[in-house]
Protein backbone atom coordinates (compact mmCIF):
# COMPACT_ATOMS: atom_id res chain seq x y z
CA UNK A 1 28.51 2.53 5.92
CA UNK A 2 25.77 3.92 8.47
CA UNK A 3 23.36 1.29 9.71
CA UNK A 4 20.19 2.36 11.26
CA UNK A 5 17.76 0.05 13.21
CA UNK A 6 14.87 0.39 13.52
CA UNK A 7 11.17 -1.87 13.37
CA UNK A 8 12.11 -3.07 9.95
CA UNK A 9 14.96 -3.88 10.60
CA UNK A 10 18.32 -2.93 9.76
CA UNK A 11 18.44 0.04 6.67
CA UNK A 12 21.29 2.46 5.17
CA UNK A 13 20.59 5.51 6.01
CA UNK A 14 22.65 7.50 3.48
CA UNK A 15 20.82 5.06 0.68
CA UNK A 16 17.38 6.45 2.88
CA UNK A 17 18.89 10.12 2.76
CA UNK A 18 19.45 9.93 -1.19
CA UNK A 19 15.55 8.61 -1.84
CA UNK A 20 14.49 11.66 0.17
CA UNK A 21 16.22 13.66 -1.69
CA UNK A 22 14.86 12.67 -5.15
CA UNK A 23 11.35 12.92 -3.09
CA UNK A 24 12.00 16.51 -2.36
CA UNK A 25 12.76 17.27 -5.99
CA UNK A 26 9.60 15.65 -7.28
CA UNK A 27 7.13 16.80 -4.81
CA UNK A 28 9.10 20.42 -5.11
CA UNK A 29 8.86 20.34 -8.97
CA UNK A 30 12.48 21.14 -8.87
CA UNK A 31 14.59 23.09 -5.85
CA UNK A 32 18.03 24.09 -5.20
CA UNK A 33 20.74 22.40 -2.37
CA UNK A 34 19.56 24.65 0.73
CA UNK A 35 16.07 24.16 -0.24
CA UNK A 36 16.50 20.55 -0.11
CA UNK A 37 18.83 20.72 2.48
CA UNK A 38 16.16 23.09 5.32
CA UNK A 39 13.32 20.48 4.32
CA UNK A 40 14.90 17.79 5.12
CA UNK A 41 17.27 19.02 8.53
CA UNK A 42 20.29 18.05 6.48
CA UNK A 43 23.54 20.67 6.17
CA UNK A 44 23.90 22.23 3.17
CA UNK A 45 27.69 20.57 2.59
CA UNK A 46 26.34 17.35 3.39
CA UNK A 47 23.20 17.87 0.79
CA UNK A 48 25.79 18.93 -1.94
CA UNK A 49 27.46 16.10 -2.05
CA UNK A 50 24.66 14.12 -2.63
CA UNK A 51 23.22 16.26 -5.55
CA UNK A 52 26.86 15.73 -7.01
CA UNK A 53 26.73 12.12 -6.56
CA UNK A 54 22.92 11.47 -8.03
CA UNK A 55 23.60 14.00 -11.07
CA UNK A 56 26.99 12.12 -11.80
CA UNK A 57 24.80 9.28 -11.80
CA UNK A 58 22.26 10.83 -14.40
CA UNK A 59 19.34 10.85 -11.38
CA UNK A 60 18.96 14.33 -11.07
CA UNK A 61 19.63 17.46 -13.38
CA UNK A 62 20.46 20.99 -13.53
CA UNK A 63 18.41 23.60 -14.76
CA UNK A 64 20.61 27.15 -13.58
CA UNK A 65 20.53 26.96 -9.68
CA UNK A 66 18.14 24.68 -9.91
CA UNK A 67 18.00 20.58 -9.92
CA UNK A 68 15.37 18.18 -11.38
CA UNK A 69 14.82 14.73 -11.16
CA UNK A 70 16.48 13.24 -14.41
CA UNK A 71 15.38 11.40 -17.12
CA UNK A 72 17.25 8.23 -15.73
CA UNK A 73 14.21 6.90 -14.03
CA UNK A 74 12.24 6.42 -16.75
CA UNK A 75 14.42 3.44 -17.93
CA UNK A 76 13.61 2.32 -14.00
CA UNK A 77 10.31 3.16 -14.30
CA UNK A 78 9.46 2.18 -17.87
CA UNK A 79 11.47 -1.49 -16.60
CA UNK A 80 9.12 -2.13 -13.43
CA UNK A 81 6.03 -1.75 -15.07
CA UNK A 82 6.99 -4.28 -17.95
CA UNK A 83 7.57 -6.66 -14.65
CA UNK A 84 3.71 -6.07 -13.94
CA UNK A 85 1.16 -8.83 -15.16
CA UNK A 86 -1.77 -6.50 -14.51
CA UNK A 87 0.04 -4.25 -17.16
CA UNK A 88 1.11 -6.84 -19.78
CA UNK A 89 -2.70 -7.82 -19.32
CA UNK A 90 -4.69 -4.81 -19.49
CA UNK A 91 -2.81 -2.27 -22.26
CA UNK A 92 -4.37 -3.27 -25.45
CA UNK A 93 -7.35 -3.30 -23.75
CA UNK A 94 -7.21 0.30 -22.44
CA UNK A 95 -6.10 1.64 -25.51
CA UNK A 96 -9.37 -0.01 -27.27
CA UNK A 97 -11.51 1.22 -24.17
CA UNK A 98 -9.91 4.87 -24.79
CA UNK A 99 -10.98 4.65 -28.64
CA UNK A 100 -14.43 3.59 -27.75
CA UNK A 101 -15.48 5.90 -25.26
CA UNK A 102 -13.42 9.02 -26.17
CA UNK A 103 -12.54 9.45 -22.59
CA UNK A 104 -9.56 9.09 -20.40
CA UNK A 105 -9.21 5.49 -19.05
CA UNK A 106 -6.75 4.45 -16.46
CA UNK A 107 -5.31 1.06 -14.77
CA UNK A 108 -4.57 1.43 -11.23
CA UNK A 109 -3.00 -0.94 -8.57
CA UNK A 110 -2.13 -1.19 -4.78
CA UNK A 111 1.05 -0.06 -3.72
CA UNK A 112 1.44 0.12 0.21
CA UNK A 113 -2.20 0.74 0.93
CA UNK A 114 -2.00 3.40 -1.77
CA UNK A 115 -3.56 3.85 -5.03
CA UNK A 116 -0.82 3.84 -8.19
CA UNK A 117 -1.84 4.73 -11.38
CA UNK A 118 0.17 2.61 -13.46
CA UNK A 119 -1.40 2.96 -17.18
CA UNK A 120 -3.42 5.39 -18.74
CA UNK A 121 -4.83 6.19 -22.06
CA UNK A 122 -6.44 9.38 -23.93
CA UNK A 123 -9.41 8.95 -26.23
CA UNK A 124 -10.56 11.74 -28.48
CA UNK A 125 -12.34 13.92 -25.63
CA UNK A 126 -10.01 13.33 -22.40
CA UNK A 127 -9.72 15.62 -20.04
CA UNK A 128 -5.82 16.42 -19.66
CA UNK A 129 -5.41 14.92 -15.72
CA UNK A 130 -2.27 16.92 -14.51
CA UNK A 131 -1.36 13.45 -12.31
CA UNK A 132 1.31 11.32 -14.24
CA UNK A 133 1.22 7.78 -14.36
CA UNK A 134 3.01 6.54 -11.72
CA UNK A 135 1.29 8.96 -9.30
CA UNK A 136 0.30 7.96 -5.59
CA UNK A 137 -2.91 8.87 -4.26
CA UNK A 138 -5.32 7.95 -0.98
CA UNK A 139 -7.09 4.75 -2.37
CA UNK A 140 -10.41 6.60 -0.80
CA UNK A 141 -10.14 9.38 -3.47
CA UNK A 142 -10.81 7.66 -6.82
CA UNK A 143 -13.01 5.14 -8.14
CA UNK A 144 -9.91 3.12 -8.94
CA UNK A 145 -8.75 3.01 -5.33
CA UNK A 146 -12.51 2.21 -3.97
CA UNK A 147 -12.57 -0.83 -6.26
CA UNK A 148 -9.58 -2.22 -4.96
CA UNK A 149 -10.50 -1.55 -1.56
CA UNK A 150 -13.49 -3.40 -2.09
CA UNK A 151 -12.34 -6.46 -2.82
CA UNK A 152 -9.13 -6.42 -0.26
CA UNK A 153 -9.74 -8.25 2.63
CA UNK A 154 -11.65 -6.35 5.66
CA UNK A 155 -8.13 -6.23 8.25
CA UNK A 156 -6.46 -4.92 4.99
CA UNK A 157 -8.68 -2.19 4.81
CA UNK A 158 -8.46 -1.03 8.69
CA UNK A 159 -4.85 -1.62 8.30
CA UNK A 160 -4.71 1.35 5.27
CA UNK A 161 -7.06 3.59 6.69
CA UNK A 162 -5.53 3.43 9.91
CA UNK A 163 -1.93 4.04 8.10
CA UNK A 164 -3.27 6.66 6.19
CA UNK A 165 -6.32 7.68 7.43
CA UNK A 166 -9.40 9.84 5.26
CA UNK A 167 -8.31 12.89 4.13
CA UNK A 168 -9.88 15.33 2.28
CA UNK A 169 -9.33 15.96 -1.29
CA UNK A 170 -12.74 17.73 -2.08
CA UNK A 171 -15.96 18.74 -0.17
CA UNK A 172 -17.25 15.35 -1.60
CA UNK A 173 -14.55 13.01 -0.24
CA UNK A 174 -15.57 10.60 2.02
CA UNK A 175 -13.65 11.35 5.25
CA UNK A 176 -15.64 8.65 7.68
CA UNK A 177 -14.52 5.31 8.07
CA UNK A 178 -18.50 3.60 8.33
CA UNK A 179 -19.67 5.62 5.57
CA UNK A 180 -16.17 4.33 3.45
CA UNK A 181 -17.04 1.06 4.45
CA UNK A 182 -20.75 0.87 3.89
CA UNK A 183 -19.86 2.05 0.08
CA UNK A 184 -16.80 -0.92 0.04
CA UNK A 185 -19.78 -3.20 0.67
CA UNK A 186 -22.01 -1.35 -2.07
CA UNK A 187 -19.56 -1.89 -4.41
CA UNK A 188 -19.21 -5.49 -4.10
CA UNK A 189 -22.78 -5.84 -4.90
CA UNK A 190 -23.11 -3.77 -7.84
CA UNK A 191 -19.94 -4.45 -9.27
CA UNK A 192 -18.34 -0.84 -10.00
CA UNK A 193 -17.19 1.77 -7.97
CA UNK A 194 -17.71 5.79 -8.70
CA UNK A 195 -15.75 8.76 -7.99
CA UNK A 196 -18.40 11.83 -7.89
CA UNK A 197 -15.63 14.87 -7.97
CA UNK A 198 -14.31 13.31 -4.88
CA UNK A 199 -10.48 14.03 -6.06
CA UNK A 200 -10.96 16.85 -8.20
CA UNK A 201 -13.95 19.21 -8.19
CA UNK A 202 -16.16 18.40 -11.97
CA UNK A 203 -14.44 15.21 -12.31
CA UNK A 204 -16.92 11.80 -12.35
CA UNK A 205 -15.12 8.58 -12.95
CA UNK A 206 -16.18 4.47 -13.06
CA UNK A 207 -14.21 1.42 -11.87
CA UNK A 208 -14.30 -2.49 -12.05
CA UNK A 209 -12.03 -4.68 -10.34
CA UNK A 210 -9.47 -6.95 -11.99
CA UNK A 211 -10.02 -10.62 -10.23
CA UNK A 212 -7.65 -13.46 -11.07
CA UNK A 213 -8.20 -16.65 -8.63
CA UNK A 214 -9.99 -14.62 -5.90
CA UNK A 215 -7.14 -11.74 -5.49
CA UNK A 216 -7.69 -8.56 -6.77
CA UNK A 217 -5.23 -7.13 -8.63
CA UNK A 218 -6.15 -3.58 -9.63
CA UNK A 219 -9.07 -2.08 -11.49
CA UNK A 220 -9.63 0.35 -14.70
CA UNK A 221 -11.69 3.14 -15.05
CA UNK A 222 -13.26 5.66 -16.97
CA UNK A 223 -12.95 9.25 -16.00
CA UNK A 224 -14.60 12.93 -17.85
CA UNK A 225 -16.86 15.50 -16.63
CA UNK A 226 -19.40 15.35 -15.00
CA UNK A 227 -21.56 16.49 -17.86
CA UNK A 228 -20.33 13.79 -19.89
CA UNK A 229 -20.15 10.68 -17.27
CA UNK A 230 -24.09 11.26 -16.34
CA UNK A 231 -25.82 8.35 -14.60
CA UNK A 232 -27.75 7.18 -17.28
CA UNK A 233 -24.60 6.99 -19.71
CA UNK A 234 -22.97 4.99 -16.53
CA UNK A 235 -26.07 2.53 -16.20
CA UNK A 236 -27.08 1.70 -20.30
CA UNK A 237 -23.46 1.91 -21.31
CA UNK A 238 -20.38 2.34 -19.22
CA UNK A 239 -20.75 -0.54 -17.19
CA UNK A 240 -20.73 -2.74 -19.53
CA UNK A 241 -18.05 -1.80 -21.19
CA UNK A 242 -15.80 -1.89 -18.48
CA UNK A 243 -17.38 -5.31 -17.42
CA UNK A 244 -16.69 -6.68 -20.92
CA UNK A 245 -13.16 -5.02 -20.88
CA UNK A 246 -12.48 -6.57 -17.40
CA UNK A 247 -13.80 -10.04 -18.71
CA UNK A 248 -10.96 -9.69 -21.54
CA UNK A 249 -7.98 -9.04 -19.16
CA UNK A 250 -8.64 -11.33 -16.83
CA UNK A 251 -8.59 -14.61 -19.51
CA UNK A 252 -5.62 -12.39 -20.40
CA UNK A 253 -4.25 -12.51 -17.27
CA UNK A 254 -3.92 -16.49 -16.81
CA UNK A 255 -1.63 -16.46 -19.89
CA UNK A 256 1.11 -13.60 -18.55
């Protein structure tokens, strides 16, 4: 077994080695061994072996030449999120929210100083968002990241944008750290967060904050076009809705 130190401590590198791997795949959308294998400054043997071992295992698939991460991790995946209060919480209450408004509403969380979107539901008009659940994005990007940000302690927040810094998504994303941090404070007096097409060019979306005991613990929001999430629809009726949604999960919440 080959031990690496390093400043977390002690780790396995070929358990590191396989995770990479199934990285490659996903952000690759499928790739063959020497693809893989050049990416990642492995030999091609080497990488073989491991594709044999992870498709024995039902991790990854192949499609010709080809390999795919395999439907496995959905029992993983589909397993960790039951785990999840926030989740157990907040699903009836998205669904309802996705009814009501027609639009796409989502439940995100902090993972690692990065936004997760961990739920999501269509209503009538959504607008198809080519993310899955489960995808990682810059918490600075979305109103569901900004929400959380808000409401994570100040050191927290220089600790994520210094391990992550402000990249750009959009010619509207916030890329400085005073103007991302006189918004966090905006935020916390208004309630909500928005995204105006800061991820993805025509998109407008509208966060709150899920609070139990002080702690934040992720947020929901409402996402559609721009057209569609104007500001007067956000002011006389969005708002509120997520406010009253919010209100619901969190007595929810205490009980999970």
């Amino acid at each position: 077994m080959n031990v690496t130190n390093n400043n977390g401590g002690q780790t396995i590198q070929g358990v590191e080695t396989a995770f990479m791997i199934i990285e490659s795949l996903e952000s690759k959308n499928g790739a063959t061994v020497s693809e893989v294998a050049d990416e990642l400054g492995l030999a091609t043997s080497t990488t073989y072996v491991y594709f044999k071992t992870l498709r024995k295992l039902g991790y990854i698939k192949k499609d010709n030449q080809r390999y795919q991460v395999g439907p496995r991790f959905l029992k993983h995946g589909g397993y960790a999120r039951k785990q999840l209060r926030i989740y157990n919480a907040s699903k009836k209450q998205i669904d309802k929210l996705a009814d009501e408004t027609n639009e796409l509403v989502s439940l995100g969380i902090d993972d690692g100083g990065q936004r997760v979107v961990i739920y999501r539901a269509e209503g009538e008009n959504a607008v198809y968002d080519q993310s899955p659940t489960g995808d990682y994005t810059h918490m600075h990007w979305s109103a569901l990241g900004k929400a959380i940000l808000a409401h994570l302690p100040d050191e927290q927040v220089e600790e994520i944008v210094e391990a992550h810094g402000l990249p750009e998504a959009t010619k509207h994303t916030i890329t400085d750290k005073e103007r991302l941090i006189e918004e966090l404070e905006q935020i916390r007096e208004i309630g909500y967060s928005i995204e105006d097409e800061e991820r993805e060019l025509g998109i407008r979306s509208i966060a709150v904050p899920v609070i139990s005991d002080g702690t934040v613990e992720g947020a929901i929001s409402v996402a559609g076009p721009k057209n569609r999430i104007t500001d007067d629809y956000i002011d006389t009726e969005l708002v509120e809705d997520l406010h009253n949604s919010v209100n619901i999960i969190e007595l929810r919440f205490r009980h999970y």
